[in-house]
Protein backbone atom coordinates (compact mmCIF):
# COMPACT_ATOMS: atom_id res chain seq x y z
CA UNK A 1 4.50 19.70 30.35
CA UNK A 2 0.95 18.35 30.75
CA UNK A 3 0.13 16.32 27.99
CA UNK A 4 -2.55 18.22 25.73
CA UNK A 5 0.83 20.79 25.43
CA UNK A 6 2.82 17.37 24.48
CA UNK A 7 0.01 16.44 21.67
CA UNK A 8 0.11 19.99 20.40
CA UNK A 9 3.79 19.86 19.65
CA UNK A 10 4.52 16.13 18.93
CA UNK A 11 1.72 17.12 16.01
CA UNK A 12 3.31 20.22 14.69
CA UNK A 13 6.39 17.91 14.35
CA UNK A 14 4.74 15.40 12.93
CA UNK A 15 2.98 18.01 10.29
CA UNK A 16 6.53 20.38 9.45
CA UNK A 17 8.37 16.35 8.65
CA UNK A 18 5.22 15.65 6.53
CA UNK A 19 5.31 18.76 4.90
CA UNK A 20 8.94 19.14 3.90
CA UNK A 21 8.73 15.68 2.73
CA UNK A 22 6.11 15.83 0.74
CA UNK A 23 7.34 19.51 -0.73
CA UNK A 24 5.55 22.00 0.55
CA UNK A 25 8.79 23.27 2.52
CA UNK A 26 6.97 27.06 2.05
CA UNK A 27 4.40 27.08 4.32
CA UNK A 28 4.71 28.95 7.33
CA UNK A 29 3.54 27.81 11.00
CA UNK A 30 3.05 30.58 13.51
CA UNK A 31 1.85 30.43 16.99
CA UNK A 32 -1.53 32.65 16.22
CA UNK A 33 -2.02 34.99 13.46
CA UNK A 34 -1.49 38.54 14.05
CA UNK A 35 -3.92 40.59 14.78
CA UNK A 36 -3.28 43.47 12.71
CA UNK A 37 -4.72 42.22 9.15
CA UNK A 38 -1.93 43.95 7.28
CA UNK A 39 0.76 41.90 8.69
CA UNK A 40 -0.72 38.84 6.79
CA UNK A 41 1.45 39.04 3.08
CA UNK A 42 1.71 37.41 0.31
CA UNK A 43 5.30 38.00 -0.10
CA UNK A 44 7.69 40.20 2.45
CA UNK A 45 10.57 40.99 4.84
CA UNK A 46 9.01 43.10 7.52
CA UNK A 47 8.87 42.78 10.82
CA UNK A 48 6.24 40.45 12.55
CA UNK A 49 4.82 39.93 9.26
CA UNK A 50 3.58 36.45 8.06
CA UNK A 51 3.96 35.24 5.01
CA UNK A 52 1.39 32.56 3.15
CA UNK A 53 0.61 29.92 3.38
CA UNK A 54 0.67 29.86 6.48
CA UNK A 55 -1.29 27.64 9.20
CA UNK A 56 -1.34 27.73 12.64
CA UNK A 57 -2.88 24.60 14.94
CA UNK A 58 -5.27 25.62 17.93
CA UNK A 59 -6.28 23.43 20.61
CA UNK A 60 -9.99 23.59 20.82
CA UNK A 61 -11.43 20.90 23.63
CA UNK A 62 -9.83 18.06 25.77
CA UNK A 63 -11.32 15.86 28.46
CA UNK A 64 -10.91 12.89 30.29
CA UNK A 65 -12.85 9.75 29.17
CA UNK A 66 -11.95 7.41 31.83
CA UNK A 67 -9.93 4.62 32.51
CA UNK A 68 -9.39 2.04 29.73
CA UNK A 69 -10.85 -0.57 31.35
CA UNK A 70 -11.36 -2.58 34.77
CA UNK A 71 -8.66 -2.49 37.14
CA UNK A 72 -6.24 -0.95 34.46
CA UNK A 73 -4.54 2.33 35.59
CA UNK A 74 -4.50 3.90 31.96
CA UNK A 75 -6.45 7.30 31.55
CA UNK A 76 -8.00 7.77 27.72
CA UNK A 77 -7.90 11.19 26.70
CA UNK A 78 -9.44 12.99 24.00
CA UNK A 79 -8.77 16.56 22.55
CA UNK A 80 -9.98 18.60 19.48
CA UNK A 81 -7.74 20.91 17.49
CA UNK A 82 -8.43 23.14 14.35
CA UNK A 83 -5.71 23.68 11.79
CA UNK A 84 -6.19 27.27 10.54
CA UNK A 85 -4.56 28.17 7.15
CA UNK A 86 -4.08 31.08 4.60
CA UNK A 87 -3.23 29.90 0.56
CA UNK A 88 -2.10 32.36 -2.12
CA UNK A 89 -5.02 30.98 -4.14
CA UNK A 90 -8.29 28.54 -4.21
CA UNK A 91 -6.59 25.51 -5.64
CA UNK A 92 -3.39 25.77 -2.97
CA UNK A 93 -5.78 26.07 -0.14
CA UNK A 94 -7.81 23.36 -1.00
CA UNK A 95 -4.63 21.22 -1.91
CA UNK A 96 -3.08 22.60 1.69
CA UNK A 97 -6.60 21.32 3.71
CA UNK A 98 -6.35 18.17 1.49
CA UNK A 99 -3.11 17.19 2.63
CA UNK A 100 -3.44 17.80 5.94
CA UNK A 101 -6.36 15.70 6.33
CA UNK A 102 -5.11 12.73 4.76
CA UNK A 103 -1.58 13.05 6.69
CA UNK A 104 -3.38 13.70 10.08
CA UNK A 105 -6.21 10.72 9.31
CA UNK A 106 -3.30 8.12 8.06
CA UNK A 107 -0.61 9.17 9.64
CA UNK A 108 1.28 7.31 12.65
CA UNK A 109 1.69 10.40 14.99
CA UNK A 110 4.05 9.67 18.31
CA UNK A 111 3.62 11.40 21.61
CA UNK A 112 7.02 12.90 22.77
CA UNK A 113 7.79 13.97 26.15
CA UNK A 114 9.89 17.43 24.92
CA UNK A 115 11.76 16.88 27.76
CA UNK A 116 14.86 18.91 26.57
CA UNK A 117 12.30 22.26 25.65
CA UNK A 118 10.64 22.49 22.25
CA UNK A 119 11.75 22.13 19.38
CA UNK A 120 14.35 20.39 20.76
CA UNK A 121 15.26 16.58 19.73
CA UNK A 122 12.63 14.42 21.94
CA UNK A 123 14.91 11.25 23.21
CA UNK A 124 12.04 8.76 22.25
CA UNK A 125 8.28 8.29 21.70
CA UNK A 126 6.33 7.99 24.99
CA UNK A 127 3.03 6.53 22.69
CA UNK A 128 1.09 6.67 19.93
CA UNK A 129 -1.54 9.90 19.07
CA UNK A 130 -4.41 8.02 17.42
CA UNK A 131 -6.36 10.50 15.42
CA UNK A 132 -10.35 9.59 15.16
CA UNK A 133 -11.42 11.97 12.74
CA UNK A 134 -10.13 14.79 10.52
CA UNK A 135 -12.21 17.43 8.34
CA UNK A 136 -11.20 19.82 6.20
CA UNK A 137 -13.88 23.62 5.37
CA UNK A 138 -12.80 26.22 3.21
CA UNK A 139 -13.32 29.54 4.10
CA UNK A 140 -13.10 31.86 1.31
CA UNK A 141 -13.50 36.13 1.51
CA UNK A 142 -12.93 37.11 -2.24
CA UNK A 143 -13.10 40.38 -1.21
CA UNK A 144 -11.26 40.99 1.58
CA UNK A 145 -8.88 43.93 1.07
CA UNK A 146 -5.77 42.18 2.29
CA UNK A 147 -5.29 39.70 -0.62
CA UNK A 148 -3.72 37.35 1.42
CA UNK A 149 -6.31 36.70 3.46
CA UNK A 150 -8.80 35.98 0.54
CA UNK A 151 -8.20 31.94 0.47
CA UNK A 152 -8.81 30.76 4.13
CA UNK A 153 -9.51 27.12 5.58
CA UNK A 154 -9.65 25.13 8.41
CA UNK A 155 -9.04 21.60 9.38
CA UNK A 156 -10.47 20.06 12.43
CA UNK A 157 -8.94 16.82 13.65
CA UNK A 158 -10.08 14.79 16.93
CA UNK A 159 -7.15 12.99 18.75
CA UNK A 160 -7.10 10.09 21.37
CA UNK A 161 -4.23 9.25 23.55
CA UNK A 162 -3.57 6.77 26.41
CA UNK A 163 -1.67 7.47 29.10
């Protein structure tokens, strides 16, 4: 896997162990959201549906800074995701967006190589993901017909890796 793919998901499993331990073992990650409105809920058992909250992690940018320094073989990278998520209400979104900031900004993310396919059990760290900056917008549509889509946000987080 190239290695903005290997950022991607060495952050989503970073973000579902921070979640779970910090109790929010509810919210749903999806690939994308779909793109038929009404399969957004609140609460359900349909098929394709997605059920809030719910947040899904899109890589936005990445390009090649340059080597490190002179002579050294190391390649600095840096790539910029957005987080977006759907709350059942104000407060939860804004706690949601919270959270994820702070755990992105503080955190000590590790690069794995996913070797084995994703999720899978990555054998060991293959570096650190140093995360510059993180940023969290609500995005609120009160009256959007589909009540679960009322209570939007998005985080946007820049990353730097060396490799």
């Amino acid at each position: 896997m190239q290695k903005d793919r290997l950022v991607l998901l060495s952050v989503v499993k970073y973000l579902k162990a921070e979640l779970l331990a910090s109790g929010w073992s509810n919210v749903t990650f999806v690939s994308q959201f779909p793109d038929n409105d009404n399969k957004v809920v609140m609460s359900g058992s349909g098929d394709d549906e997605v059920v809030i909250p719910a947040l899904t992690i899109v890589p936005q940018d990445t390009f090649i800074l340059g080597y490190a320094g002179i002579g050294d073989t190391t390649i600095k990278s840096r790539g910029y995701y957005a987080i977006f998520l759907y709350a059942v209400s104000m407060g939860q979104e804004l706690d949601l967006g919270s959270f994820l900031c702070d755990s992105l900004y503080k955190g000590e993310i590790n690069m794995y190589p996913f070797t084995s396919g994703y999720p899978g059990s990555p054998e060991a760290s293959i570096g650190p993901i140093y995360v510059e900056s993180a940023s969290h917008s609500p995005s609120y549509l009160p009256h959007h017909p589909n009540v679960a889509l009322r209570y939007g946000g998005v985080v946007e987080f820049t990353t730097l890796i060396y490799t």
